[in-house]
C-alpha atoms as a PDB file:
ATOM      1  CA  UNK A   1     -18.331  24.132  28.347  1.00  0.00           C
ATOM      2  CA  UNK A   2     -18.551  26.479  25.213  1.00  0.00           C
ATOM      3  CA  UNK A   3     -15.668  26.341  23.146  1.00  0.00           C
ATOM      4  CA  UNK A   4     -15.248  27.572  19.370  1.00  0.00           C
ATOM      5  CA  UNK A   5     -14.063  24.205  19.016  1.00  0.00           C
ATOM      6  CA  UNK A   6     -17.135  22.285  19.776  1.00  0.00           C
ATOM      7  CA  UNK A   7     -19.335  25.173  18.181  1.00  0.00           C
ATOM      8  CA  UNK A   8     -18.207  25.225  15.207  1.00  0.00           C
ATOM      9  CA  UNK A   9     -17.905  21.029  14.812  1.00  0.00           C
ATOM     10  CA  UNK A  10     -21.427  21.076  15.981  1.00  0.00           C
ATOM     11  CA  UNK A  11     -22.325  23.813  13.113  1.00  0.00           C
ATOM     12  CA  UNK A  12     -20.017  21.141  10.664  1.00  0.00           C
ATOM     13  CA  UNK A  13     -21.525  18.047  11.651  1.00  0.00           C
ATOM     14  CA  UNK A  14     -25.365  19.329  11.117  1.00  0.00           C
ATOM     15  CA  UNK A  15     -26.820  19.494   7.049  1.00  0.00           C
ATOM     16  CA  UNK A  16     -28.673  22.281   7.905  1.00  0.00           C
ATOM     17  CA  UNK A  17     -26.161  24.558   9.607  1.00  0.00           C
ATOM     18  CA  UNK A  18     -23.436  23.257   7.288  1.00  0.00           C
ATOM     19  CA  UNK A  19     -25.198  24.386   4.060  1.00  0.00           C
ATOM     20  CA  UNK A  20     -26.338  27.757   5.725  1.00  0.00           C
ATOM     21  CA  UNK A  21     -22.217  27.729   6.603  1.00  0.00           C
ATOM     22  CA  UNK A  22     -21.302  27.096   3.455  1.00  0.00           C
ATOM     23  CA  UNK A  23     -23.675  29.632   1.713  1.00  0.00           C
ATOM     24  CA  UNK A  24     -22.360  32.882   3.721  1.00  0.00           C
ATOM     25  CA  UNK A  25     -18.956  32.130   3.163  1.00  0.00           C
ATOM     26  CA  UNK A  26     -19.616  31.716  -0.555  1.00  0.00           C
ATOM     27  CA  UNK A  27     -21.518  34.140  -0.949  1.00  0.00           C
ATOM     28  CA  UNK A  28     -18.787  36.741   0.733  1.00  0.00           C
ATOM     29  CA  UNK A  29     -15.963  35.315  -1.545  1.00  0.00           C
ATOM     30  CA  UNK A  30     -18.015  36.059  -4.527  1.00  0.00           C
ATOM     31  CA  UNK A  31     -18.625  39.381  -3.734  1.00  0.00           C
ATOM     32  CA  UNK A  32     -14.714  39.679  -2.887  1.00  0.00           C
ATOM     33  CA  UNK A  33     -13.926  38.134  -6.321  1.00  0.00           C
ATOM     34  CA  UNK A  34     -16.011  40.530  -8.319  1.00  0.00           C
ATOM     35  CA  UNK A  35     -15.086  43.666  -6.364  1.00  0.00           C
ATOM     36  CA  UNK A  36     -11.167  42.600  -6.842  1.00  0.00           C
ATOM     37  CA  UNK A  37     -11.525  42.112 -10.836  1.00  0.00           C
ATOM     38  CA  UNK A  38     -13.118  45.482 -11.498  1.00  0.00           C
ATOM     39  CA  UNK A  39     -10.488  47.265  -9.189  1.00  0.00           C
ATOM     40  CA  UNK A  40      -8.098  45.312 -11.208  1.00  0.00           C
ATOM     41  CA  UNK A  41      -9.611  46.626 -14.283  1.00  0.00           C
ATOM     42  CA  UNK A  42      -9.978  50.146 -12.896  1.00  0.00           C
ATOM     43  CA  UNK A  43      -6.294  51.080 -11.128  1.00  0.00           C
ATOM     44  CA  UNK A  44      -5.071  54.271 -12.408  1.00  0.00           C
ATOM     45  CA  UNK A  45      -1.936  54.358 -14.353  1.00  0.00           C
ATOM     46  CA  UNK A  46       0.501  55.571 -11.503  1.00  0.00           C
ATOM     47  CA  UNK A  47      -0.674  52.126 -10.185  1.00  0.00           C
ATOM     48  CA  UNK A  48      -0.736  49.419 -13.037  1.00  0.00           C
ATOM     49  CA  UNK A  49       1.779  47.459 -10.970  1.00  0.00           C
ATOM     50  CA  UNK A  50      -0.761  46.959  -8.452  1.00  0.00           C
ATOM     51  CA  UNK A  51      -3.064  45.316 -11.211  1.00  0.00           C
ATOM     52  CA  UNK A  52      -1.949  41.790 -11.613  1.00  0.00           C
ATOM     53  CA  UNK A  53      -1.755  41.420  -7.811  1.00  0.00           C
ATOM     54  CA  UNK A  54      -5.390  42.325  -7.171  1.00  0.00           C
ATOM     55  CA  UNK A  55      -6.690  40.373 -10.461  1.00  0.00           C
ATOM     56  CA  UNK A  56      -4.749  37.343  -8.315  1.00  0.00           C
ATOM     57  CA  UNK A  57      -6.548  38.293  -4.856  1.00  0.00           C
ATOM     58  CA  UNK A  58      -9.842  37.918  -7.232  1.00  0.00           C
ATOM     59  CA  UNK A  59      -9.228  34.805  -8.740  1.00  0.00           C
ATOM     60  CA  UNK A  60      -8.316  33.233  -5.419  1.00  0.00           C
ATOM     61  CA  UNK A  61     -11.744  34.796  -4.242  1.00  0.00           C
ATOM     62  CA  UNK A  62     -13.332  33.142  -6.764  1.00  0.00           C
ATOM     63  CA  UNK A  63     -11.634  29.889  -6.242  1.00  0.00           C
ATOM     64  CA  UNK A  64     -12.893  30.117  -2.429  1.00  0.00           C
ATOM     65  CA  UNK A  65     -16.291  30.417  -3.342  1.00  0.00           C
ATOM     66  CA  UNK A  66     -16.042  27.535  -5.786  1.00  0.00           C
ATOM     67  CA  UNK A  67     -14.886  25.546  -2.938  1.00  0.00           C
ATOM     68  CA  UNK A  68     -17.516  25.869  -0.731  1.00  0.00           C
ATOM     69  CA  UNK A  69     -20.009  25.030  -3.227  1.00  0.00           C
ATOM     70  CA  UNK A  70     -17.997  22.174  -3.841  1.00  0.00           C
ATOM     71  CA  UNK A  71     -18.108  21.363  -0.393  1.00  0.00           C
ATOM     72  CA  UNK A  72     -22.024  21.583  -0.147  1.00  0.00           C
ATOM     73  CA  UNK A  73     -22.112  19.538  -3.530  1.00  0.00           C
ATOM     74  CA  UNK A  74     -20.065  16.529  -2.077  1.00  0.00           C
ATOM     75  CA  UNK A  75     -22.997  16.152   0.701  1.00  0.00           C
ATOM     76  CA  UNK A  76     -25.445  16.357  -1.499  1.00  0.00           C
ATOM     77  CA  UNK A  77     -26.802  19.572  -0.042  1.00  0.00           C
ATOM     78  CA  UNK A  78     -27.450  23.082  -2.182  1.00  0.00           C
ATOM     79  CA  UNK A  79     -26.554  27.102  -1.664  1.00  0.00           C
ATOM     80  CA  UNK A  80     -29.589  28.620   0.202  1.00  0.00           C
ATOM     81  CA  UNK A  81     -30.511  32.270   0.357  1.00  0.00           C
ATOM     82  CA  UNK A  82     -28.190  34.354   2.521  1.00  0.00           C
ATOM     83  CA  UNK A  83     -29.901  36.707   5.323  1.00  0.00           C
ATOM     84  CA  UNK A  84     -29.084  40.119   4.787  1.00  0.00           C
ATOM     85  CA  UNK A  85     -28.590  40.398   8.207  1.00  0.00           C
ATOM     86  CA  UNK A  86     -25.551  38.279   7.342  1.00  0.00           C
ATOM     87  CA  UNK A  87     -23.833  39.613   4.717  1.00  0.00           C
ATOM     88  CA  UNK A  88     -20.876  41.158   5.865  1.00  0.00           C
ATOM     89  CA  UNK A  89     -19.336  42.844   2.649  1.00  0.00           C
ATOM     90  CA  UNK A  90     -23.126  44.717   2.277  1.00  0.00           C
ATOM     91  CA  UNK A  91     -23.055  46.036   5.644  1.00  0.00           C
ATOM     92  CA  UNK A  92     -19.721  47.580   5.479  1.00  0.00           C
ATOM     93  CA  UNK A  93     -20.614  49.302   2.567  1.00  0.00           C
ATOM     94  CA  UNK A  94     -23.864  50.663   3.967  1.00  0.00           C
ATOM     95  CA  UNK A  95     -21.686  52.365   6.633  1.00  0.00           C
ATOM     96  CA  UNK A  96     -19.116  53.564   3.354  1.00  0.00           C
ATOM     97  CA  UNK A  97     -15.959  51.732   4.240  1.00  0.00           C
ATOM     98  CA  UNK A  98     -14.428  50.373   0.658  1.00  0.00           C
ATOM     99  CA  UNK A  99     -15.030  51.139  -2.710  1.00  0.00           C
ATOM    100  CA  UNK A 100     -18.994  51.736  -3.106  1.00  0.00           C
ATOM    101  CA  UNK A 101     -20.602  49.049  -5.747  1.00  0.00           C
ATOM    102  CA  UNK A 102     -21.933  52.233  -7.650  1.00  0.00           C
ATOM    103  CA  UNK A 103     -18.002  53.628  -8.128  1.00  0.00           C
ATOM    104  CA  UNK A 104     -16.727  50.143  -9.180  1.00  0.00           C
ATOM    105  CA  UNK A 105     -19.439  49.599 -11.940  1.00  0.00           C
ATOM    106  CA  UNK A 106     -18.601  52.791 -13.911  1.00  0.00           C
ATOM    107  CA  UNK A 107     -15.722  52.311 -16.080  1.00  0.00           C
ATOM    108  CA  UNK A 108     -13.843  55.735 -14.784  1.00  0.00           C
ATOM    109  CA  UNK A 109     -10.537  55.267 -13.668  1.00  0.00           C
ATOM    110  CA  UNK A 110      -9.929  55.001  -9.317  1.00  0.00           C
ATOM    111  CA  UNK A 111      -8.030  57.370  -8.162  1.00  0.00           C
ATOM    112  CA  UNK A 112      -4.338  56.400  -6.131  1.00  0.00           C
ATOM    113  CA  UNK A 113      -6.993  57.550  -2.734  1.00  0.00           C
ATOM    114  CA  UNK A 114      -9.101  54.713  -4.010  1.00  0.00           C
ATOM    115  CA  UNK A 115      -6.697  52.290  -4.126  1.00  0.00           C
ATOM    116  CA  UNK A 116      -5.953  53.150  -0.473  1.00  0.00           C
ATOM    117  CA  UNK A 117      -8.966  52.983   0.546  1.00  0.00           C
ATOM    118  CA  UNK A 118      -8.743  49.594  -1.024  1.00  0.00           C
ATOM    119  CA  UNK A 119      -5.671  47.973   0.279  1.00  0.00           C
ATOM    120  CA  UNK A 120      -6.531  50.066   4.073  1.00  0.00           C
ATOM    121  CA  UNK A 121     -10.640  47.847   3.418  1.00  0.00           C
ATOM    122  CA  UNK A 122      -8.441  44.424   2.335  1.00  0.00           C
ATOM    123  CA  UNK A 123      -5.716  44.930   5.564  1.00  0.00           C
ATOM    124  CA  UNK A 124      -8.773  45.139   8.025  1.00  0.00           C
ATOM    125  CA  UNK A 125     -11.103  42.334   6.927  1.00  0.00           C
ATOM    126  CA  UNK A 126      -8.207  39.757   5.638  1.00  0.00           C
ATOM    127  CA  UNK A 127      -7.118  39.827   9.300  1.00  0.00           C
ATOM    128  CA  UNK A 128     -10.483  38.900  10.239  1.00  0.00           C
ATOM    129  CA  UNK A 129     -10.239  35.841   7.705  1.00  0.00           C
ATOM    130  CA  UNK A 130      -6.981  35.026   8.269  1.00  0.00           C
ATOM    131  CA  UNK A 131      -8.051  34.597  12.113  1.00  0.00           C
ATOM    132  CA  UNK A 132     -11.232  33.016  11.474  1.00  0.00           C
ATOM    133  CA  UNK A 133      -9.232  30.131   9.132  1.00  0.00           C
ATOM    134  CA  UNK A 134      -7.152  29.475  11.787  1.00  0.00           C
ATOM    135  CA  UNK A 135     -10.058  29.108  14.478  1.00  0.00           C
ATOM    136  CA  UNK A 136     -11.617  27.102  11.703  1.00  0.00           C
ATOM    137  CA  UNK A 137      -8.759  24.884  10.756  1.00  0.00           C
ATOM    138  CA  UNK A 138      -8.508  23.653  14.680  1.00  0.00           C
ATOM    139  CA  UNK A 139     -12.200  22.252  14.143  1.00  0.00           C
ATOM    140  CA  UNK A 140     -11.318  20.611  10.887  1.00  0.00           C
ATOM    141  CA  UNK A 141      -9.198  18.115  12.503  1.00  0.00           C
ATOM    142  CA  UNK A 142     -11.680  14.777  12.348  1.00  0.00           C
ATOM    143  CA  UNK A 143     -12.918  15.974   8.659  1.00  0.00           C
ATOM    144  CA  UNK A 144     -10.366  15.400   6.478  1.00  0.00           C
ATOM    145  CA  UNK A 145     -12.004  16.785   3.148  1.00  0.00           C
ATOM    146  CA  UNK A 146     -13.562  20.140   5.064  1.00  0.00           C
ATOM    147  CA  UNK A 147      -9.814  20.425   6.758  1.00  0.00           C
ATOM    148  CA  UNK A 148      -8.369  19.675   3.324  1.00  0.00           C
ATOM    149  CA  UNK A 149     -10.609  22.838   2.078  1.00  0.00           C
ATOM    150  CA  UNK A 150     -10.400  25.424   4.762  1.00  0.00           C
ATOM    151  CA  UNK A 151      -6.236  24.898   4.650  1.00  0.00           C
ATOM    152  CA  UNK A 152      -6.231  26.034   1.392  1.00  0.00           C
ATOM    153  CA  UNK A 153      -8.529  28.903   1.615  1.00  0.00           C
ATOM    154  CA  UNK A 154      -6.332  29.809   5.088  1.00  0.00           C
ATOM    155  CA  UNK A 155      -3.196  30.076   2.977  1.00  0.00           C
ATOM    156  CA  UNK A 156      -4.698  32.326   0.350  1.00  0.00           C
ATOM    157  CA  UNK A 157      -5.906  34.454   3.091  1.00  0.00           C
ATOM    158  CA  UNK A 158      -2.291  34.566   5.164  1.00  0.00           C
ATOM    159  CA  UNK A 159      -1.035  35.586   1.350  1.00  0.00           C
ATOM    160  CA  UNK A 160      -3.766  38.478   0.935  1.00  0.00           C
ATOM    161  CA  UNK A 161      -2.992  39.966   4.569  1.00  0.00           C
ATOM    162  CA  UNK A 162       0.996  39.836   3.711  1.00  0.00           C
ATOM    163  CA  UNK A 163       0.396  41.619   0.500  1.00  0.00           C
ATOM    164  CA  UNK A 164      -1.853  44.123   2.162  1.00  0.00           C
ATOM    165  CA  UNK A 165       0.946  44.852   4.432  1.00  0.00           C
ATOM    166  CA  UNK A 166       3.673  45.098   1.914  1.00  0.00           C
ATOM    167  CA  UNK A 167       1.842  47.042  -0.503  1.00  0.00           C
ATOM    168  CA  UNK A 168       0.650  49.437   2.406  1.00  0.00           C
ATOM    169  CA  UNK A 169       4.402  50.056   3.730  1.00  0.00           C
ATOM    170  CA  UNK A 170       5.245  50.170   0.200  1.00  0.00           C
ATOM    171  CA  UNK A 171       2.854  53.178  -0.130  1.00  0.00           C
ATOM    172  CA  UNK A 172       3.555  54.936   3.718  1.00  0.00           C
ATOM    173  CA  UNK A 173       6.820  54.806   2.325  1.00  0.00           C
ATOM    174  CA  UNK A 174       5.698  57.298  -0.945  1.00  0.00           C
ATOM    175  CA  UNK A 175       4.466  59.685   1.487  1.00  0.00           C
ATOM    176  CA  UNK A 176       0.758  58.410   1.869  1.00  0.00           C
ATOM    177  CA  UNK A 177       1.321  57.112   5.593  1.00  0.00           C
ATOM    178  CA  UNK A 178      -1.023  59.640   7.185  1.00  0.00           C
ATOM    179  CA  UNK A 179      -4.059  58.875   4.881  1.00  0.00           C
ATOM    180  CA  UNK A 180      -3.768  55.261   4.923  1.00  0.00           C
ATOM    181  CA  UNK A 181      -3.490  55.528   9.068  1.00  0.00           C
ATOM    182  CA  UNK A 182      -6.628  57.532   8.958  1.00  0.00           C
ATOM    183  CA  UNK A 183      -8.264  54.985   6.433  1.00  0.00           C
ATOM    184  CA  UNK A 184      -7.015  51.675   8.730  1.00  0.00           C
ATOM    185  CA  UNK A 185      -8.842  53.888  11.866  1.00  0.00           C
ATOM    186  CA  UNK A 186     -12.144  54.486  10.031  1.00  0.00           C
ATOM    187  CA  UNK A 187     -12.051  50.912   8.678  1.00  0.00           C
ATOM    188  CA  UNK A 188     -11.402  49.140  11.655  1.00  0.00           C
ATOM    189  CA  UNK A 189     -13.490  51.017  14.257  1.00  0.00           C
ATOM    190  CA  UNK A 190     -16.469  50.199  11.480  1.00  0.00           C
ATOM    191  CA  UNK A 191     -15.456  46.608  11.166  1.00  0.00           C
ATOM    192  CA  UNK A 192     -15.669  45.448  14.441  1.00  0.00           C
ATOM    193  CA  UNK A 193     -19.109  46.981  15.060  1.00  0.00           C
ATOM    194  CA  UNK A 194     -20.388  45.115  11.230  1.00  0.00           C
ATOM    195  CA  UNK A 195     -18.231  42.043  12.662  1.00  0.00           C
ATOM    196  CA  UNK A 196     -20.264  41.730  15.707  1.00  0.00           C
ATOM    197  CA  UNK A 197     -23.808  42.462  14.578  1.00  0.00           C
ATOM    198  CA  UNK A 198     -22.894  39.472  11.783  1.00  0.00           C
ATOM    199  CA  UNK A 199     -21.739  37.221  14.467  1.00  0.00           C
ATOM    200  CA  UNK A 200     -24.752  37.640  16.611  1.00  0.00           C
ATOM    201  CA  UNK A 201     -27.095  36.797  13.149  1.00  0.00           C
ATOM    202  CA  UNK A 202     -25.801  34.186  12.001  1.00  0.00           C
ATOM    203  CA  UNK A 203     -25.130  32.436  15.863  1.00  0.00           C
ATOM    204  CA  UNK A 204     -28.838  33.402  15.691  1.00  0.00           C
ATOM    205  CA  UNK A 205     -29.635  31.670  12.565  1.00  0.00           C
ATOM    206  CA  UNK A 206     -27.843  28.659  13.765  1.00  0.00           C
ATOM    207  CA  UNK A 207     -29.183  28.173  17.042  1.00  0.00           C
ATOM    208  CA  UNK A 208     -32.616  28.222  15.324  1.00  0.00           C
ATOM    209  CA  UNK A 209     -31.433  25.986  13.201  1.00  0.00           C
ATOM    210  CA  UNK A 210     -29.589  23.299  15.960  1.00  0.00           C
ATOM    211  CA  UNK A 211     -32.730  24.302  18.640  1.00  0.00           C
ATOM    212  CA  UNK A 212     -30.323  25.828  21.404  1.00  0.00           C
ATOM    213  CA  UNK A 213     -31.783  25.693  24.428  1.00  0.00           C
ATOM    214  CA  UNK A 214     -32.065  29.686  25.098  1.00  0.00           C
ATOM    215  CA  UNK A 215     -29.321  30.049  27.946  1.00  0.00           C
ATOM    216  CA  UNK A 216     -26.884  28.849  25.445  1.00  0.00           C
ATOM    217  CA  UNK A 217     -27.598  31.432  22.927  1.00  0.00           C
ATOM    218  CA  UNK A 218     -28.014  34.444  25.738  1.00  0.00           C
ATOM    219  CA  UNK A 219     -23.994  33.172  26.658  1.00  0.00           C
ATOM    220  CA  UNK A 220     -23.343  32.865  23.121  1.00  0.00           C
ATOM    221  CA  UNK A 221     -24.656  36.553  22.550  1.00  0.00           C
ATOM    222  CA  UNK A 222     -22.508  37.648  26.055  1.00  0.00           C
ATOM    223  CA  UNK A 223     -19.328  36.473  24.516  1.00  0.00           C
ATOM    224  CA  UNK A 224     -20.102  37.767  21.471  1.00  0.00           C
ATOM    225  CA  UNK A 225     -20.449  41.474  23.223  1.00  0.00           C
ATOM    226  CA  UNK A 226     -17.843  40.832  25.412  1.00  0.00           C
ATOM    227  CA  UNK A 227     -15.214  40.292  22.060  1.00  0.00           C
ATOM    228  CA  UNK A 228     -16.913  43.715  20.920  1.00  0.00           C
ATOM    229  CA  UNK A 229     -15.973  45.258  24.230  1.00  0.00           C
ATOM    230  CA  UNK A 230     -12.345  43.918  24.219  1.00  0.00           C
ATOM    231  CA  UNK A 231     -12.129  45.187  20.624  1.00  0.00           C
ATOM    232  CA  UNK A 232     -13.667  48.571  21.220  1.00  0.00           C
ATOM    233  CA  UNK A 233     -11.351  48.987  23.873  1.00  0.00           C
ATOM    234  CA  UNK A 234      -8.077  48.802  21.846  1.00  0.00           C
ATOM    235  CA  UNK A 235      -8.014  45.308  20.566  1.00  0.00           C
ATOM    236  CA  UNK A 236      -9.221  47.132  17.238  1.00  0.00           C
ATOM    237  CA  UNK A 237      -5.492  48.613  16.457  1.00  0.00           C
ATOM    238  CA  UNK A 238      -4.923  44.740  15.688  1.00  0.00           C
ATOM    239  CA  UNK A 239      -6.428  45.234  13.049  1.00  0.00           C
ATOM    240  CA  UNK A 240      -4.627  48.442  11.697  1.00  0.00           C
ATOM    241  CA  UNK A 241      -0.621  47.925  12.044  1.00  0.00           C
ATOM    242  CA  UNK A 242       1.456  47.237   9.193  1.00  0.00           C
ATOM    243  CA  UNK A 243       4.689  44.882   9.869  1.00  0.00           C
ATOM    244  CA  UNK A 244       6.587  43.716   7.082  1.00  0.00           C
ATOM    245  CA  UNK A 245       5.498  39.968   6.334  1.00  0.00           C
ATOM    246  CA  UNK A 246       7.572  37.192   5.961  1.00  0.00           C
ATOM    247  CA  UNK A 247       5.967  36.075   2.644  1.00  0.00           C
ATOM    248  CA  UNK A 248       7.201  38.869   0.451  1.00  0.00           C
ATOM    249  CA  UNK A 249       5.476  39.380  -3.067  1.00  0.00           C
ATOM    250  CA  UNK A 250       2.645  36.725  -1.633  1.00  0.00           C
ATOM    251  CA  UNK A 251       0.426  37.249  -4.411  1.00  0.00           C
ATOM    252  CA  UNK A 252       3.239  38.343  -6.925  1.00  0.00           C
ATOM    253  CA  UNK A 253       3.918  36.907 -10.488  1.00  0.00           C
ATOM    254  CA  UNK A 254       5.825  33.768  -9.244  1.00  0.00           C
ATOM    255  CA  UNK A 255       2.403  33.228  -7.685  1.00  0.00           C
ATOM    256  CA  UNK A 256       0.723  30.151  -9.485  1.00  0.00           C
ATOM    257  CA  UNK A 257      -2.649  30.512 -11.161  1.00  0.00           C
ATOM    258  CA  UNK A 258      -5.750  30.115  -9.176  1.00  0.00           C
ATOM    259  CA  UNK A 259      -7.916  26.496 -10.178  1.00  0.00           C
ATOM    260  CA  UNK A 260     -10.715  25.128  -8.317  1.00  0.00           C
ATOM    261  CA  UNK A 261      -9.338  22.215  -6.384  1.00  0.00           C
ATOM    262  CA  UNK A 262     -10.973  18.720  -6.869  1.00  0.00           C
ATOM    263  CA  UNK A 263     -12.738  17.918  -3.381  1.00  0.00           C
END
């Protein structure tokens, strides 16, 4: 029986899959951290309020991908090259959903569109960590340190989707509702196709890795379509409506600095 459970304690429990694990992930809150500090540093005027906020959603980026590496450290084990085929962040921005790397390293001020497209980018793809914790966190159980870890990092991401919401009501409120429902559309409808093509690399990379036997990665692969499917079918607008959260100002001043824990 396949489960996400057992999968992903069998990717846990193996060096080899663990470290290539451990590498994506960092490697994708990196990205996330930079990309947050130089929209930070680039919010127009109108906007400054926003700037605190996503310097925090940075810094907490940051402090996942110090975690992970932490993680690999305490086994002993270190980062290894990410596949390209892997990298989720690069992929959406070869189909032009977020800011583009070349926009964010000129010091030119974003326009309040940019910021939308920013906040519409962060709603889609902090769902799809928030989930992903969560699935995570239920194969944690037996690993006290990893569980200890991945808690942490699910909080911060339940934080980022609440502000994303806020901030995005916030803004339909000013008027900008249609463009931000066109932007959550475009987003999402690109996401799900990036999310599957990662998902089917790096179940790839660690059924190499583990030696499947090749009917479980064909089934694998099937229920990774199948998710696609169910997603291109309407599951996608999951990942586009805007309810107001429970955890108001999540990542507002009364939020307490970001530190790399001690593992």
């Amino acid at each position: 029986m396949l489960s996400s459970r057992s999968l992903f304690r069998e990717i846990l429990e193996n060096d080899r899959t663990f470290q290539l694990f451990c590498s994506i992930a960092a490697s994708g809150e990196a990205q996330g951290g930079w990309e947050n500090a130089r929209i930070a540093a680039l919010v127009p005027e109108s906007m400054r309020d926003l700037a605190p906020k996503i310097t925090k959603h940075g810094a907490d980026e940051d402090k996942h991908g110090r975690i992970f590496h932490a993680l690999l450290k305490k086994r002993g084990l270190k980062p290894v090259p990410v596949p390209l085929e892997t990298d989720y962040t690069m992929l959406l921005e070869r189909r032009g959903i977020g800011l583009m790397h070349e926009k964010l390293r000129r010091d030119e001020p974003l326009t309040e569109h940019d910021v939308i497209v920013y906040l519409t980018h962060s709603r889609v793809t902090e769902q799809r960590a928030s989930d992903q914790m969560a699935m995570l966190l239920e194969s944690c159980d037996e690993d006290l340190e990893t569980g200890r870890a991945i808690r942490m990092i699910s909080n911060d991401e339940d934080n980022h989707l609440a502000y994303c919401h806020e901030e995005l009501l916030r803004l339909t409120a000013g008027g900008h509702g249609a463009a931000i429902q066109r932007s959550l559309r475009r987003t999402a409808l690109a996401e799900i196709v990036v999310h599957r093509d990662v998902s089917l690399s790096v179940m790839s990379q660690m059924g190499r890795l583990l030696d499947w036997p090749a009917v479980k990665t064909a089934s694998l692969a099937a229920g990774i379509h199948g998710m696609f499917l169910l997603e291109r079918c309407g599951r996608w607008r999951h990942l586009t409506e805007l309810t107001m959260p429970e955890r108001l100002d999540a990542l507002g001043t009364r939020s307490e600095p970001s530190t790399a824990p001690v593992l």
